[in-house]
N, C-alpha and C. Protein backbone atom coordinates (compact mmCIF):
# COMPACT_ATOMS: atom_id res chain seq x y z
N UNK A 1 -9.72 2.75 8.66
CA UNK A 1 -8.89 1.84 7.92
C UNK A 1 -9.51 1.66 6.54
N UNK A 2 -8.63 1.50 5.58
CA UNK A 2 -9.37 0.87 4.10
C UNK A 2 -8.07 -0.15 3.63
N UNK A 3 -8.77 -0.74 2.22
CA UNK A 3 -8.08 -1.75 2.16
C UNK A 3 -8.50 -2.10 0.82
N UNK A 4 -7.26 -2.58 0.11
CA UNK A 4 -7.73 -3.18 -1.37
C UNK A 4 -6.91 -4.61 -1.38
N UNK A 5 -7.46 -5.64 -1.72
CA UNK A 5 -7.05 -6.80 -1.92
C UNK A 5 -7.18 -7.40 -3.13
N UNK A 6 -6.78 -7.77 -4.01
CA UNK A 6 -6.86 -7.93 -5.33
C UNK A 6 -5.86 -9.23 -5.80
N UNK A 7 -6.68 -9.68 -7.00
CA UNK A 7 -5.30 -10.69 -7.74
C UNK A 7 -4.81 -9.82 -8.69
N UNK A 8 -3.18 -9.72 -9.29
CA UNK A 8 -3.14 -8.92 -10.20
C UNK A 8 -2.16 -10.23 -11.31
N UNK A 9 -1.93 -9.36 -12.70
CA UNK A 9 -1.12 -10.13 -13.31
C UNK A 9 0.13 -9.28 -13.94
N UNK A 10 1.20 -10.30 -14.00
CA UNK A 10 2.49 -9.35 -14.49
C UNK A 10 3.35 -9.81 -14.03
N UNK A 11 4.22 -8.85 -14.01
CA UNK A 11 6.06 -9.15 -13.56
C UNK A 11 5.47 -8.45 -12.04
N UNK A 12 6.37 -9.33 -11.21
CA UNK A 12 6.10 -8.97 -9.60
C UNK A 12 6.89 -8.05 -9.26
N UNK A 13 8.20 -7.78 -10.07
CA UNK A 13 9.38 -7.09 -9.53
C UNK A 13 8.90 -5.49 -10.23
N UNK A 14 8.43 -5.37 -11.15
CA UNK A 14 7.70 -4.44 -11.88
C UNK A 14 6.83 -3.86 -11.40
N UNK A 15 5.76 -5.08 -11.09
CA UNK A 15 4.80 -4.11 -10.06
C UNK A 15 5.50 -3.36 -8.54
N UNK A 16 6.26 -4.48 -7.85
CA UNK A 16 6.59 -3.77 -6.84
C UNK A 16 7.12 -2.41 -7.07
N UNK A 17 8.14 -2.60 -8.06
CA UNK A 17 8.95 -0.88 -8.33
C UNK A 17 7.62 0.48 -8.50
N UNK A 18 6.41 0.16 -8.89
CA UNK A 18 5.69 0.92 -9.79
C UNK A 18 4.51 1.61 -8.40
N UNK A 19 4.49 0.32 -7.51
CA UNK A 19 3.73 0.84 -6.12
C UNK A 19 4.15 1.50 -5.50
N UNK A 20 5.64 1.26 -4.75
CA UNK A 20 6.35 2.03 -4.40
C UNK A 20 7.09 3.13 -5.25
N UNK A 21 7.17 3.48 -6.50
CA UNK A 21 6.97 5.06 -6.92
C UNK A 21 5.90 5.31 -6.68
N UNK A 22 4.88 4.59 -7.03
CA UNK A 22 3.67 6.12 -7.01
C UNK A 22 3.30 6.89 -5.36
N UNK A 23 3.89 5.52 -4.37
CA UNK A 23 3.49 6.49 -3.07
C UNK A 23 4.44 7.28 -2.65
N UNK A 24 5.65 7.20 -3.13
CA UNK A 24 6.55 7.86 -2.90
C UNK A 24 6.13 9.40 -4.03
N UNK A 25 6.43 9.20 -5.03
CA UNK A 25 6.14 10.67 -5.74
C UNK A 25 4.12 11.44 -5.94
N UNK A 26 3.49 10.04 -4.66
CA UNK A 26 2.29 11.30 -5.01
C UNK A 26 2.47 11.96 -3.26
N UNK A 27 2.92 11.81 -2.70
CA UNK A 27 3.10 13.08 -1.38
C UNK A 27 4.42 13.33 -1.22
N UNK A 28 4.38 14.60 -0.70
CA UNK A 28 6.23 15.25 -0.09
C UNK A 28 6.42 14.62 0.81
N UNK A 29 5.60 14.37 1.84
CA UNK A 29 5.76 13.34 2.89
C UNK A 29 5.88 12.28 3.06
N UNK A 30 6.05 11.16 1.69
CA UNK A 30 5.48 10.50 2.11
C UNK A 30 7.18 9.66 2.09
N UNK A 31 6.93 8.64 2.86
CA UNK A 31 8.53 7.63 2.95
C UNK A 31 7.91 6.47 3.51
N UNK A 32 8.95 5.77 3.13
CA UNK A 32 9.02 3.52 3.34
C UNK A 32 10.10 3.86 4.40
N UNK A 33 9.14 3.57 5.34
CA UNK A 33 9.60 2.85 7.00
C UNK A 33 10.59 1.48 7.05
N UNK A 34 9.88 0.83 6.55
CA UNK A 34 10.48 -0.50 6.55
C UNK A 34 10.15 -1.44 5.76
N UNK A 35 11.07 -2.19 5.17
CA UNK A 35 10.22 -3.69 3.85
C UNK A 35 11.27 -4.96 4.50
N UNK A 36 10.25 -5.88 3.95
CA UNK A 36 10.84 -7.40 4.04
C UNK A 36 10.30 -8.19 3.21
N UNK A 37 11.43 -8.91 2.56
CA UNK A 37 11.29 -9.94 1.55
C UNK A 37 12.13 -11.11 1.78
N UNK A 38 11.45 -11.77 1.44
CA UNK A 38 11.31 -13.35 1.18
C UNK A 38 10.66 -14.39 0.24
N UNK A 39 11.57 -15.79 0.05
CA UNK A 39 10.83 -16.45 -0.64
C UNK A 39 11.13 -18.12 -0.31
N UNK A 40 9.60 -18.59 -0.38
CA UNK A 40 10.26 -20.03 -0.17
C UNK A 40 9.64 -20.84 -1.01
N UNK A 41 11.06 -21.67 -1.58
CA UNK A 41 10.61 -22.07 -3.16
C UNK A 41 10.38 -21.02 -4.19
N UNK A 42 9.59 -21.52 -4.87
CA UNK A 42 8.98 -20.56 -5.98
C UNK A 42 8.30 -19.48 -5.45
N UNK A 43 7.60 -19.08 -4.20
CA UNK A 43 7.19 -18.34 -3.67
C UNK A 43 7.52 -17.10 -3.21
N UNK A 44 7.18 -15.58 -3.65
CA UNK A 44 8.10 -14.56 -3.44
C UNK A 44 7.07 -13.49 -2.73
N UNK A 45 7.87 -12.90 -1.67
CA UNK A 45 6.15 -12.14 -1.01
C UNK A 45 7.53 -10.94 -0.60
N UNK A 46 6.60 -9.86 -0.75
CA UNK A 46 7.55 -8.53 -0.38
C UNK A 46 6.34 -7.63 0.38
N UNK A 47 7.18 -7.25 1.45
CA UNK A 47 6.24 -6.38 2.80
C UNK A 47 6.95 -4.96 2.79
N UNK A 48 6.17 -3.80 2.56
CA UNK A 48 6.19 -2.96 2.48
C UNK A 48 5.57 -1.92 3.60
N UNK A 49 5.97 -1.04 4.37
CA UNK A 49 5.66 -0.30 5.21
C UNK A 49 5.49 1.47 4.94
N UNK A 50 4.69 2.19 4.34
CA UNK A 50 4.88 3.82 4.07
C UNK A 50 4.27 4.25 5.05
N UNK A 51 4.64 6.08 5.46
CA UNK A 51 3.97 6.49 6.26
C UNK A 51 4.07 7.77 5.58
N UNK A 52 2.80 8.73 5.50
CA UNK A 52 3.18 10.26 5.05
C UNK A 52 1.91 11.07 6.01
N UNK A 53 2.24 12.51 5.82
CA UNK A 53 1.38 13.44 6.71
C UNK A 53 -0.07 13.58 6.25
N UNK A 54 -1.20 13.77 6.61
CA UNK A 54 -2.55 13.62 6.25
C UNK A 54 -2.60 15.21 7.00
N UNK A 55 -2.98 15.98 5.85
CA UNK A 55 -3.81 17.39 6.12
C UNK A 55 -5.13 17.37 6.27
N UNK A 56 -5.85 16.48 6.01
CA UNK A 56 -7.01 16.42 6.39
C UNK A 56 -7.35 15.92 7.46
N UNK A 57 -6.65 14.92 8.30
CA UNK A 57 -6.52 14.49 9.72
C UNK A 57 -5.30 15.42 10.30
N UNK A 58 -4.43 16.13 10.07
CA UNK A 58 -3.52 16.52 10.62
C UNK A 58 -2.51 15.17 11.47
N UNK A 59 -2.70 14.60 11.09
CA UNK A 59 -1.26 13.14 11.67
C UNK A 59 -0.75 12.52 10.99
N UNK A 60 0.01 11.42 10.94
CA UNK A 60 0.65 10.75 9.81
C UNK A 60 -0.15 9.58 9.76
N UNK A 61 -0.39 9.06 8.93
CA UNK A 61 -1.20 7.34 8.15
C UNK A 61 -0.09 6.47 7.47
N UNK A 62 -0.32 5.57 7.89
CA UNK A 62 0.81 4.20 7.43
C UNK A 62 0.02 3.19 6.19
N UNK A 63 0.71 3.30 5.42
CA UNK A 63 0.26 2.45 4.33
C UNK A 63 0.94 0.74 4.62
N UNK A 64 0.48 -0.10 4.59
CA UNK A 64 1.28 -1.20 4.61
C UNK A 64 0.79 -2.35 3.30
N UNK A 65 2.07 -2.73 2.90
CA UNK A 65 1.80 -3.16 1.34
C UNK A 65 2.16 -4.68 1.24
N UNK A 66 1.37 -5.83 0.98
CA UNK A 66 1.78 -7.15 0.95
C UNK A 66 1.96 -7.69 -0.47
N UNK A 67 2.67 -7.46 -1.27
CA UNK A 67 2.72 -8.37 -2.36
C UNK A 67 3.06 -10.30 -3.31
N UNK A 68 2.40 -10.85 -2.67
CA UNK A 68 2.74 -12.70 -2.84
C UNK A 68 2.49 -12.89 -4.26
N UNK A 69 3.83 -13.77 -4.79
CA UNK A 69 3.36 -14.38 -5.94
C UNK A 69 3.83 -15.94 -5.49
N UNK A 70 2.92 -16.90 -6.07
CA UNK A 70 2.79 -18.49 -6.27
C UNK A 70 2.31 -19.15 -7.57
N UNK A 71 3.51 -19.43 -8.52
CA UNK A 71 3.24 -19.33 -9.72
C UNK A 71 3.02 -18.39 -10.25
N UNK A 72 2.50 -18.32 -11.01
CA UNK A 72 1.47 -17.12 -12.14
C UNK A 72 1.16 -16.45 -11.07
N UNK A 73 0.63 -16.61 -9.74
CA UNK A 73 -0.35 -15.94 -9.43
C UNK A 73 0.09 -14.79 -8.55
N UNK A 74 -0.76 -13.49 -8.28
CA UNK A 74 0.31 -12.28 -8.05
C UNK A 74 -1.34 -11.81 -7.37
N UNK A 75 -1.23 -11.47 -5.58
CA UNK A 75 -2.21 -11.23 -4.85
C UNK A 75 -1.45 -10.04 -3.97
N UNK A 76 -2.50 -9.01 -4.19
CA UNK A 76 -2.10 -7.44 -3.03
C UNK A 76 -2.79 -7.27 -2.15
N UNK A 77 -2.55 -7.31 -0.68
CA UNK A 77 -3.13 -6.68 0.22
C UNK A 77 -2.45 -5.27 0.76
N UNK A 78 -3.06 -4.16 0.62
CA UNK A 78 -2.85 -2.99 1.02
C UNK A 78 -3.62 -2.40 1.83
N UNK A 79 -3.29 -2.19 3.13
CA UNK A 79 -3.77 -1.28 4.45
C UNK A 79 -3.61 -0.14 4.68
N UNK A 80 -4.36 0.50 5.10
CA UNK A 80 -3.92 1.74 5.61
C UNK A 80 -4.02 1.62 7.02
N UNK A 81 -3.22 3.05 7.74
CA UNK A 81 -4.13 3.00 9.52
C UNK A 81 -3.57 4.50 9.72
N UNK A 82 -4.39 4.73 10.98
CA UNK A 82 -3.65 5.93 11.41
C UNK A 82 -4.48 7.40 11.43
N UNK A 83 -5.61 7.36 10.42
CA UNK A 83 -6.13 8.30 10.07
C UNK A 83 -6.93 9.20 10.79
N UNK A 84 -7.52 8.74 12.01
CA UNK A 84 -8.20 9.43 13.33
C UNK A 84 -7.43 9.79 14.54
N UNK A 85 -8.15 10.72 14.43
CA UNK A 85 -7.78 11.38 16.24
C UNK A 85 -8.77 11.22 17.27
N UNK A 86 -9.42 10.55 16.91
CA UNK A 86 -10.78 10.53 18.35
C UNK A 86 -10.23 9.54 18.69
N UNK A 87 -10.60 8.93 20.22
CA UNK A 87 -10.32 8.64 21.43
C UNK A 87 -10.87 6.80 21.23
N UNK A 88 -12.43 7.20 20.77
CA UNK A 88 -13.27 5.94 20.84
C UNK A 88 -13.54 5.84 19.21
N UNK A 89 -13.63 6.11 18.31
CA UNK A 89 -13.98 6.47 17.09
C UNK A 89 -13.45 6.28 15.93
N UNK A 90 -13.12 6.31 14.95
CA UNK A 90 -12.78 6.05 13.75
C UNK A 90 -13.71 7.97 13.02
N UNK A 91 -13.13 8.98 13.42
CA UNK A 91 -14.09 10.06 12.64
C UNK A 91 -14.07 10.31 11.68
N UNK A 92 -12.69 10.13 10.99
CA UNK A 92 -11.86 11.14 9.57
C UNK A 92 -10.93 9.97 9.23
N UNK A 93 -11.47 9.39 8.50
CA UNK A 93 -10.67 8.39 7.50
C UNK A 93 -10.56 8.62 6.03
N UNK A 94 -10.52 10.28 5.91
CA UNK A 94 -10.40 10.78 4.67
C UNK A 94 -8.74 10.93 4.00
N UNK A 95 -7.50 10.62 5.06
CA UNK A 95 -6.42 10.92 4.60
C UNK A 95 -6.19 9.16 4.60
N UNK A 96 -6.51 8.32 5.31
CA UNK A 96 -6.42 6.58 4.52
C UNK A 96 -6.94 6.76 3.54
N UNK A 97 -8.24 6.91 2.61
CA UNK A 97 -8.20 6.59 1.72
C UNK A 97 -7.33 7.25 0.33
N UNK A 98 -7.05 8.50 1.14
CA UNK A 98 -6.46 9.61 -0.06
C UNK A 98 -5.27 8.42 -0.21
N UNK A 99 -4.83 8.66 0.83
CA UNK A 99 -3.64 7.23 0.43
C UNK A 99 -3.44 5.99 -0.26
N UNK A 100 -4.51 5.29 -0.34
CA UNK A 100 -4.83 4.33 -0.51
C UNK A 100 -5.14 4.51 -1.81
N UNK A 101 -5.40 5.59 -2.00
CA UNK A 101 -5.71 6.19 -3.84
C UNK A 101 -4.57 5.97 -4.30
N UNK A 102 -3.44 6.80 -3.75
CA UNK A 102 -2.00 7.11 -4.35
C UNK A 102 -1.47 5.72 -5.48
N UNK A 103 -2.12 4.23 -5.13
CA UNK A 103 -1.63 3.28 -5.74
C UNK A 103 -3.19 2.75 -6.90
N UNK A 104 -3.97 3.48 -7.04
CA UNK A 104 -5.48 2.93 -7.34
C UNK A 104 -4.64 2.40 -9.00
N UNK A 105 -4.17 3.39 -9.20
CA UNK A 105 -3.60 3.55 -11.20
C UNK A 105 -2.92 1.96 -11.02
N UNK A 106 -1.72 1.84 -10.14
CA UNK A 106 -1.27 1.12 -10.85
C UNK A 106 -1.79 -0.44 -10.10
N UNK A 107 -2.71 -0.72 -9.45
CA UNK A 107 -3.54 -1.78 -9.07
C UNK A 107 -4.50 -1.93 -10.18
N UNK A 108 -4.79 -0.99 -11.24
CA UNK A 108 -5.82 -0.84 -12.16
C UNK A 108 -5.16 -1.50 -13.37
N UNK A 109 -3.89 -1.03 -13.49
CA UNK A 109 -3.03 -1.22 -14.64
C UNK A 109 -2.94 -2.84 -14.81
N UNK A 110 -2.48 -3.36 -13.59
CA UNK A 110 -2.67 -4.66 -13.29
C UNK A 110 -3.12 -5.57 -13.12
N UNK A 111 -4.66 -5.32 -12.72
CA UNK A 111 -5.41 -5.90 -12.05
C UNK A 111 -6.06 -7.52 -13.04
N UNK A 112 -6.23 -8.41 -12.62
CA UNK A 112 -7.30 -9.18 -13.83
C UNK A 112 -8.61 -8.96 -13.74
């Protein structure tokens, strides 16, 4: 598993569009399973689900994407899973992080 959690700053609707391109156009494989959004009050949080094929694990890895804003404030949690085939183990978590790259630019672009 890996994971980036961050505060960022900006337009929320902007960033969301800009996460979901980049995981979509950095693999052929890659596709959004499922999202959910909501907001209560001023509060706006959008759940994001990707999954694409890992050649370096040979299976598919799920990205899952949390974006909350409260006020000004604009916080990402991004997961990966999926990336091993051993039994008891965690061996090859080299296609989570490749994934987890796919969004590094625009968490960077943003970030405070």
């Amino acid at each position: 598993m890996a994971k980036i959690q961050c505060e960022l700053k900006g337009d929320f609707f902007t960033i969301l569009k800009e996460l979901e391109d980049a995981i979509i156009s950095g693999s052929m494989s890659a596709s959004k399973e499922d999202e959910s959004n909501f907001n209560i009050g001023d509060c706006l949080c959008a759940v994001r689900v990707f999954e694409r094929y890992s050649f370096a694990g040979g299976n598919r890895v799920s990205l899952s994407i949390t974006l909350l804003q409260n006020e000004s404030k604009i916080f990402i949690s991004a997961i990966t899973a999926g990336g091993s085939q051993a039994v008891f183990w965690k061996l090859n978590t080299i296609g989570e992080e490749t994934f987890l790259d796919s969004i590094q630019g625009v968490i960077k672009k943003y970030m405070l």
